[in-house]
C-alpha atoms as a PDB file:
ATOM      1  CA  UNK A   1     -11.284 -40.985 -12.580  1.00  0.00           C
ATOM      2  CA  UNK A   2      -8.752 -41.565  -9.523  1.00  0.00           C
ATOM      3  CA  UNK A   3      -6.399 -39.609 -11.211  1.00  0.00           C
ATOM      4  CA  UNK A   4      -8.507 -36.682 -12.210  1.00  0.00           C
ATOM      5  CA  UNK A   5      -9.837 -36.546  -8.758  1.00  0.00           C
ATOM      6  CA  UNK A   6      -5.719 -36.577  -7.624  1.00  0.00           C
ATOM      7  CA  UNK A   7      -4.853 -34.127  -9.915  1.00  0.00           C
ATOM      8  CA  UNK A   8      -7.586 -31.578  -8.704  1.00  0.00           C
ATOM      9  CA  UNK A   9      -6.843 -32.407  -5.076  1.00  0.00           C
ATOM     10  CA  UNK A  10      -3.018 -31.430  -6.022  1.00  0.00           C
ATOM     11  CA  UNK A  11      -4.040 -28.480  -7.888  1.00  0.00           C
ATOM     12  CA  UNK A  12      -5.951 -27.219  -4.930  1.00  0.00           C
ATOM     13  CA  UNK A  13      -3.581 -27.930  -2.731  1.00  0.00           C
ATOM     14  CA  UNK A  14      -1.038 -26.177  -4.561  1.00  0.00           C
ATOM     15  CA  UNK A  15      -3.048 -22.725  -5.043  1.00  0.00           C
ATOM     16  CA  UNK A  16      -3.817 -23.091  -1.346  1.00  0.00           C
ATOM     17  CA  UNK A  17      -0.060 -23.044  -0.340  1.00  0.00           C
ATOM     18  CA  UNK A  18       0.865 -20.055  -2.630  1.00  0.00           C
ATOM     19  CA  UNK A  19      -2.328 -18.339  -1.446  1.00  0.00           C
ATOM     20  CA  UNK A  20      -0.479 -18.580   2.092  1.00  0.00           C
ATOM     21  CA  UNK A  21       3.274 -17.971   0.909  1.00  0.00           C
ATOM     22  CA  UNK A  22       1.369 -14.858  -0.295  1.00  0.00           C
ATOM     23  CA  UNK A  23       0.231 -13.576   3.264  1.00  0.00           C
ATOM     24  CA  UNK A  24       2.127 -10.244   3.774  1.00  0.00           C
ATOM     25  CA  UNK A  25       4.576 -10.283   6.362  1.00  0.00           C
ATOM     26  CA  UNK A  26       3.240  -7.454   9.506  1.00  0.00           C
ATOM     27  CA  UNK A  27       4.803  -4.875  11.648  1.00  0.00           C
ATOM     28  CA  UNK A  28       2.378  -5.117  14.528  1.00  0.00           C
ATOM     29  CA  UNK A  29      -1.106  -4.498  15.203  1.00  0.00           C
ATOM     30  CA  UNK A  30      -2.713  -1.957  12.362  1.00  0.00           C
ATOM     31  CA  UNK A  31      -3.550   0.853  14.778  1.00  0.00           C
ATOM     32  CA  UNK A  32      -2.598   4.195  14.339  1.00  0.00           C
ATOM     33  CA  UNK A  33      -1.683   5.568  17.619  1.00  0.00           C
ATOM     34  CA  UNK A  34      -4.485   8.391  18.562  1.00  0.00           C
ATOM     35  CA  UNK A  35      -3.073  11.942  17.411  1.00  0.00           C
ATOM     36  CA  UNK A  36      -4.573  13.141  20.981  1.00  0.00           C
ATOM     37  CA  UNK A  37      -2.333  11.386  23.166  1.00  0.00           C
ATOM     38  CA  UNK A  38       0.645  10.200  20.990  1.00  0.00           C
ATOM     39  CA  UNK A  39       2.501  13.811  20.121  1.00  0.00           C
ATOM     40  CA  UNK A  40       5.441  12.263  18.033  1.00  0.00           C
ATOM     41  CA  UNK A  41       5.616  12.266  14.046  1.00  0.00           C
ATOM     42  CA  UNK A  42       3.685   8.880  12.549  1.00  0.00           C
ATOM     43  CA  UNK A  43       4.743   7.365   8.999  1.00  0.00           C
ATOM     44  CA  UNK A  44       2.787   4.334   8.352  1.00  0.00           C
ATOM     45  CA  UNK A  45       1.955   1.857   5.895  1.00  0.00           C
ATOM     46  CA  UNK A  46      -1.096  -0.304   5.445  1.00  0.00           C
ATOM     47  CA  UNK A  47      -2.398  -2.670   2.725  1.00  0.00           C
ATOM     48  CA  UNK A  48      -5.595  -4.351   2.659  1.00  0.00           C
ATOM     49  CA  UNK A  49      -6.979  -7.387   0.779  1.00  0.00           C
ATOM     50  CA  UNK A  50      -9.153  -6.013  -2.633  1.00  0.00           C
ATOM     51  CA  UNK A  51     -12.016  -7.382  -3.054  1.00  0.00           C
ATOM     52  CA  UNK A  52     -13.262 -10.565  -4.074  1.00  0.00           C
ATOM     53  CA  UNK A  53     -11.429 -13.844  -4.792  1.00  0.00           C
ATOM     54  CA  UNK A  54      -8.886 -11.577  -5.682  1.00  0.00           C
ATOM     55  CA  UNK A  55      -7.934 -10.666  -2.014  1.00  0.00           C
ATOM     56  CA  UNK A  56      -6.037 -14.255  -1.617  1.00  0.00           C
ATOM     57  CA  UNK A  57      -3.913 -12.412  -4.346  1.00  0.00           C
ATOM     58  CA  UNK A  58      -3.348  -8.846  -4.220  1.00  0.00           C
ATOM     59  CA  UNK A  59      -4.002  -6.486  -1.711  1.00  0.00           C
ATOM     60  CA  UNK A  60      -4.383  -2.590  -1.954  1.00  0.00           C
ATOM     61  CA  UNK A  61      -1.757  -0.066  -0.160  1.00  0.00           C
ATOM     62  CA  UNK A  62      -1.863   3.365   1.420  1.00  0.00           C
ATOM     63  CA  UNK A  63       0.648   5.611   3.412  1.00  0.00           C
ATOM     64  CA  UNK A  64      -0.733   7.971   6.468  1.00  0.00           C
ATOM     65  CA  UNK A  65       1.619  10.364   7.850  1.00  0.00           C
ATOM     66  CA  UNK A  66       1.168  12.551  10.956  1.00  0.00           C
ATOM     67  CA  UNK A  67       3.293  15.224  11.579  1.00  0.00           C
ATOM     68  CA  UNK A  68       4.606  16.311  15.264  1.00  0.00           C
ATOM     69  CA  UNK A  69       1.568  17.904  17.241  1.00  0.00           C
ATOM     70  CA  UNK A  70      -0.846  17.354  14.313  1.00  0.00           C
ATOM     71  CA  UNK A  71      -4.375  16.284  15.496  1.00  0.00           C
ATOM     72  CA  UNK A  72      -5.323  14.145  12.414  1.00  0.00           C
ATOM     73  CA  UNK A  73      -3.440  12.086   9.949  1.00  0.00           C
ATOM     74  CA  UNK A  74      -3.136  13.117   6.278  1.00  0.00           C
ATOM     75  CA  UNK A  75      -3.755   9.446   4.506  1.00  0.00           C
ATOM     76  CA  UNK A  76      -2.528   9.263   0.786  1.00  0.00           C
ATOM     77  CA  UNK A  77      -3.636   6.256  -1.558  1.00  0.00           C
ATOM     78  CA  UNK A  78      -4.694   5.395  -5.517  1.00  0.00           C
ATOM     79  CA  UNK A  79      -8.214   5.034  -6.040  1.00  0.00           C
ATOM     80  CA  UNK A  80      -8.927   3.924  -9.545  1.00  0.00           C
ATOM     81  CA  UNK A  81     -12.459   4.554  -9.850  1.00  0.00           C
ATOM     82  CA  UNK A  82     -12.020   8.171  -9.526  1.00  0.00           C
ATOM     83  CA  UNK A  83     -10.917   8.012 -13.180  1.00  0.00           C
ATOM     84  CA  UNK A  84     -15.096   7.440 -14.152  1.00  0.00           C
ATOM     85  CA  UNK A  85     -15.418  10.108 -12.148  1.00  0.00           C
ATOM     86  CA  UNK A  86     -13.284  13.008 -14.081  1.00  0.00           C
ATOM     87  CA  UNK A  87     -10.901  13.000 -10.683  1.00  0.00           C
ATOM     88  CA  UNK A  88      -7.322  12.095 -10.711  1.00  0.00           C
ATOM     89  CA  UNK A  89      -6.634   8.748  -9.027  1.00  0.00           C
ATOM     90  CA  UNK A  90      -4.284  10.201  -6.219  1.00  0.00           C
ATOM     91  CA  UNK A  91      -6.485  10.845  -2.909  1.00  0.00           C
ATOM     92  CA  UNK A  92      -4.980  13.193  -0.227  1.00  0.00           C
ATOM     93  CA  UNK A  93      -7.366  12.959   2.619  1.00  0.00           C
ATOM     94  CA  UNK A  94      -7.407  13.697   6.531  1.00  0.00           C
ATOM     95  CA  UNK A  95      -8.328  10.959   9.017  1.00  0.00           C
ATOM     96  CA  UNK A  96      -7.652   7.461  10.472  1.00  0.00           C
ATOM     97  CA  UNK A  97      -5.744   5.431   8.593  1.00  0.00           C
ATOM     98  CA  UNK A  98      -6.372   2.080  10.212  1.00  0.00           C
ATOM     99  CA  UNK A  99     -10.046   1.635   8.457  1.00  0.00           C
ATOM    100  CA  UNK A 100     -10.970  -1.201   6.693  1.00  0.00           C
ATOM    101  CA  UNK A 101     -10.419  -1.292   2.814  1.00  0.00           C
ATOM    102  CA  UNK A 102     -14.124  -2.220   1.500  1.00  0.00           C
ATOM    103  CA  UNK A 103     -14.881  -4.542   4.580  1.00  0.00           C
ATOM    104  CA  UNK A 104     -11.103  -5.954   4.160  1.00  0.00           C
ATOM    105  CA  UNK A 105      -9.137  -5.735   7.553  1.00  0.00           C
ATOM    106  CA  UNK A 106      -6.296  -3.455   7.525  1.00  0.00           C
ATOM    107  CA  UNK A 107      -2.800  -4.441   8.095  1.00  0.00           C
ATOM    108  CA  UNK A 108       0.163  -2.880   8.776  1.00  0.00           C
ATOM    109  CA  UNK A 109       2.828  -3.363   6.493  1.00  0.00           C
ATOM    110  CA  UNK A 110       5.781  -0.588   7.421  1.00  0.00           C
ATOM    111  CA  UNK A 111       5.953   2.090  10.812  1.00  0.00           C
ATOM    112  CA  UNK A 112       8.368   4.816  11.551  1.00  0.00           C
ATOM    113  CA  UNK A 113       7.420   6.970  14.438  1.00  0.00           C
ATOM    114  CA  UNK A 114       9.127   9.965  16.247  1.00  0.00           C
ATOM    115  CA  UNK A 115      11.824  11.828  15.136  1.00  0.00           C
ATOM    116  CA  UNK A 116      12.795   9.442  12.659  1.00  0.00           C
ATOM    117  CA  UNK A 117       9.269   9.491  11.266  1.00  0.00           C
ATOM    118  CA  UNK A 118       9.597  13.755  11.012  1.00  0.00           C
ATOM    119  CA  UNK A 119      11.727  13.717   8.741  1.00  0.00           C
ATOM    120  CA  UNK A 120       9.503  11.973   6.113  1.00  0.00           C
ATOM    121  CA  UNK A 121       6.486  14.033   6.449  1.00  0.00           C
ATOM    122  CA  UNK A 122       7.269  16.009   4.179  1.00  0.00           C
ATOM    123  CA  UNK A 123       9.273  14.159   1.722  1.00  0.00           C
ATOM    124  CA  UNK A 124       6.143  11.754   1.578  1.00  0.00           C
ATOM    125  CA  UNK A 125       3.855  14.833   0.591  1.00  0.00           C
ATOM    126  CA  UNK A 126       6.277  15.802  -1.996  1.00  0.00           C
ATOM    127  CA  UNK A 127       5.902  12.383  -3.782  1.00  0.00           C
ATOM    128  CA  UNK A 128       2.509  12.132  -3.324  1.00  0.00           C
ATOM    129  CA  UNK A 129       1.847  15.461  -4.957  1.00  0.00           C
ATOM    130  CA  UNK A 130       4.769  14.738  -8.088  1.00  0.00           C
ATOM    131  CA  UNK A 131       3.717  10.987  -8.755  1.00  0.00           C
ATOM    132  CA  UNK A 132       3.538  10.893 -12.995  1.00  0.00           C
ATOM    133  CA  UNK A 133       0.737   8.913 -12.849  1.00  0.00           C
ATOM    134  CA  UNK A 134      -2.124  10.517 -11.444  1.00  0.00           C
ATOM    135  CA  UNK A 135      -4.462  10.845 -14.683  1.00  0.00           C
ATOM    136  CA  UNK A 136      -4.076   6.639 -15.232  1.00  0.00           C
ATOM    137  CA  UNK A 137      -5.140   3.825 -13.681  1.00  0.00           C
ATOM    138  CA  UNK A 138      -4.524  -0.287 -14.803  1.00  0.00           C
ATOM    139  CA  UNK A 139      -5.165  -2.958 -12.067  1.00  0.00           C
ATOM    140  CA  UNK A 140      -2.369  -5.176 -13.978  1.00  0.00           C
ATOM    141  CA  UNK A 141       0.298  -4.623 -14.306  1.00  0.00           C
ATOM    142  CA  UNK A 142       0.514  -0.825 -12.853  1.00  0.00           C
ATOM    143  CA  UNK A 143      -0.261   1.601 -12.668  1.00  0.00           C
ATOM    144  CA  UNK A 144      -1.843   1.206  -9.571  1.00  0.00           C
ATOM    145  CA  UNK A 145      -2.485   1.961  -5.669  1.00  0.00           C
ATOM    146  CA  UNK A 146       0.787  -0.641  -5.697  1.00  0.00           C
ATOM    147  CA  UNK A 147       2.626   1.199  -7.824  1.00  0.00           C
ATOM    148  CA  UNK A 148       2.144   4.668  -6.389  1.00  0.00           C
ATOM    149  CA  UNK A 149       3.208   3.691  -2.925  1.00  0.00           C
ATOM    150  CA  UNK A 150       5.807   1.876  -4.410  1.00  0.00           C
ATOM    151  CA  UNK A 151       6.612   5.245  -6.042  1.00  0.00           C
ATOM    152  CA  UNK A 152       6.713   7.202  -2.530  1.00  0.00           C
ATOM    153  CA  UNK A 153       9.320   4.146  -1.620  1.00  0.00           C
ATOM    154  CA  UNK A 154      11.476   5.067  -4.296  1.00  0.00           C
ATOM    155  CA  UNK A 155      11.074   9.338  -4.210  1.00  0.00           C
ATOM    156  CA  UNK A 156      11.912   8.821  -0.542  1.00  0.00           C
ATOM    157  CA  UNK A 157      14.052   6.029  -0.248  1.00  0.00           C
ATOM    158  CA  UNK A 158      14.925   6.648   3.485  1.00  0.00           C
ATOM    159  CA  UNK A 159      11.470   5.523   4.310  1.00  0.00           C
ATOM    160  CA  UNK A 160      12.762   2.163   3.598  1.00  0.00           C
ATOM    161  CA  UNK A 161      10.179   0.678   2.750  1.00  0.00           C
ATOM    162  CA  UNK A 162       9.410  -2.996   1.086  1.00  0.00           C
ATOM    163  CA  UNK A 163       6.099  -3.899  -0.063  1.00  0.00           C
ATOM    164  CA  UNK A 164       4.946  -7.935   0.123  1.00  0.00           C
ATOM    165  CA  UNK A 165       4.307  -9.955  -2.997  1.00  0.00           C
ATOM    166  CA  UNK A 166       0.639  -9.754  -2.588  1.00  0.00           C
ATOM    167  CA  UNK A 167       1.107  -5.449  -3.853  1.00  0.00           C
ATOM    168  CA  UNK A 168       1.183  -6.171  -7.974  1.00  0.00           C
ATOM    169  CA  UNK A 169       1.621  -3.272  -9.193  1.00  0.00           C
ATOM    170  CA  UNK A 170       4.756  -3.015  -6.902  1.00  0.00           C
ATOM    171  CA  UNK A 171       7.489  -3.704  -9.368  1.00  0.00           C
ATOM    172  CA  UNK A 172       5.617  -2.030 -12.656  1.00  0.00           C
ATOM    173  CA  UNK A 173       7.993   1.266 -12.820  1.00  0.00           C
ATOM    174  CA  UNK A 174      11.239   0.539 -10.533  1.00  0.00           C
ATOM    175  CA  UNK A 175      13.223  -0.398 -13.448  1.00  0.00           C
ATOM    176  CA  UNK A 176      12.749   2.561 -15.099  1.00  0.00           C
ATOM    177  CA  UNK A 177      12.817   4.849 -12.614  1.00  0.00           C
ATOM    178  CA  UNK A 178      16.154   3.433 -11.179  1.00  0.00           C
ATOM    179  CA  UNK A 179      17.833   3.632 -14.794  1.00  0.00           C
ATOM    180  CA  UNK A 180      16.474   7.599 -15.189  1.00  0.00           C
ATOM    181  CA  UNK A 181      18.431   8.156 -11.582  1.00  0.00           C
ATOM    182  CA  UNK A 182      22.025   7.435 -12.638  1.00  0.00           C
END
């Protein structure tokens, strides 16, 4: 019995470390500076905890861009649902970015702002609009909302960017994409 009871304590113990060697490293407070008073070009990148017990585990990215003098922010994610509804997964929308993901708190992940962050605008639509995957959907292994900002990483590798462990989906085409580049 003692050792059952040990064994279970350990076990626990053990997913409750990972769980925390799992929390996504931040960039600063997820708040999109307000398109009224902030001018400058905006390239961020949030990720949220999904739903469920499955939020100590994976979370669920997005990239907003906002280019000089806009007023709003164009916010570009991977819904999978919209499959059921006869709509490609890729949503383009206009907004804040720095919502909650189904009552999950945002966080944010990657930010370039100013001039830096103009010259990504654009290259950041681009992808968006030519990611190969936007009739399929798989929560594991990819594709996935992980694997299409992953894919706006790699279409616009100046962005720099490096999603956390906690973004499966993350890894699911870089192998292949890298070996079609050379």
């Amino acid at each position: 019995m003692f050792t059952t009871v040990a064994l279970v304590a350990f076990g626990v113990a053990s997913l409750m470390t990972a769980t925390l060697a799992l929390v996504p490293t931040t960039v600063g407070e997820a708040k999109a500076p307000d398109p009224k008073a902030f001018k400058g070009a905006v390239v961020q990148v949030y990720g949220a905890d999904v739903w469920g017990v499955r939020g100590r585990f994976a979370i669920h990215t997005w990239v907003a861009t906002k280019a000089r003098d806009a007023d709003t922010y164009r916010i570009y994610q991977v819904i999978g649902w919209r499959l059921r509804r006869g709509q490609p997964v890729v949503s383009i929308t206009r907004g804040m970015p720095d919502k909650p993901w189904f009552r999950s708190s945002p966080m944010l992940l990657h930010e370039v702002l100013g001039k830096s962050a103009e010259a990504l605008v654009e290259p950041i639509h681009a992808a968006a609009l030519s990611y190969p995957y936007a009739d399929e959907y798989s929560m594991w292994p990819g594709p996935n909302s992980n694997s299409f900002t992953a894919w706006i990483g790699l279409e616009v590798p100046e962005l720099g960017l490096s999603l956390p462990a906690k973004a499966i989906g993350k890894s699911w085409m870089a192998g292949e994409y890298l070996a079609n580049q050379h």
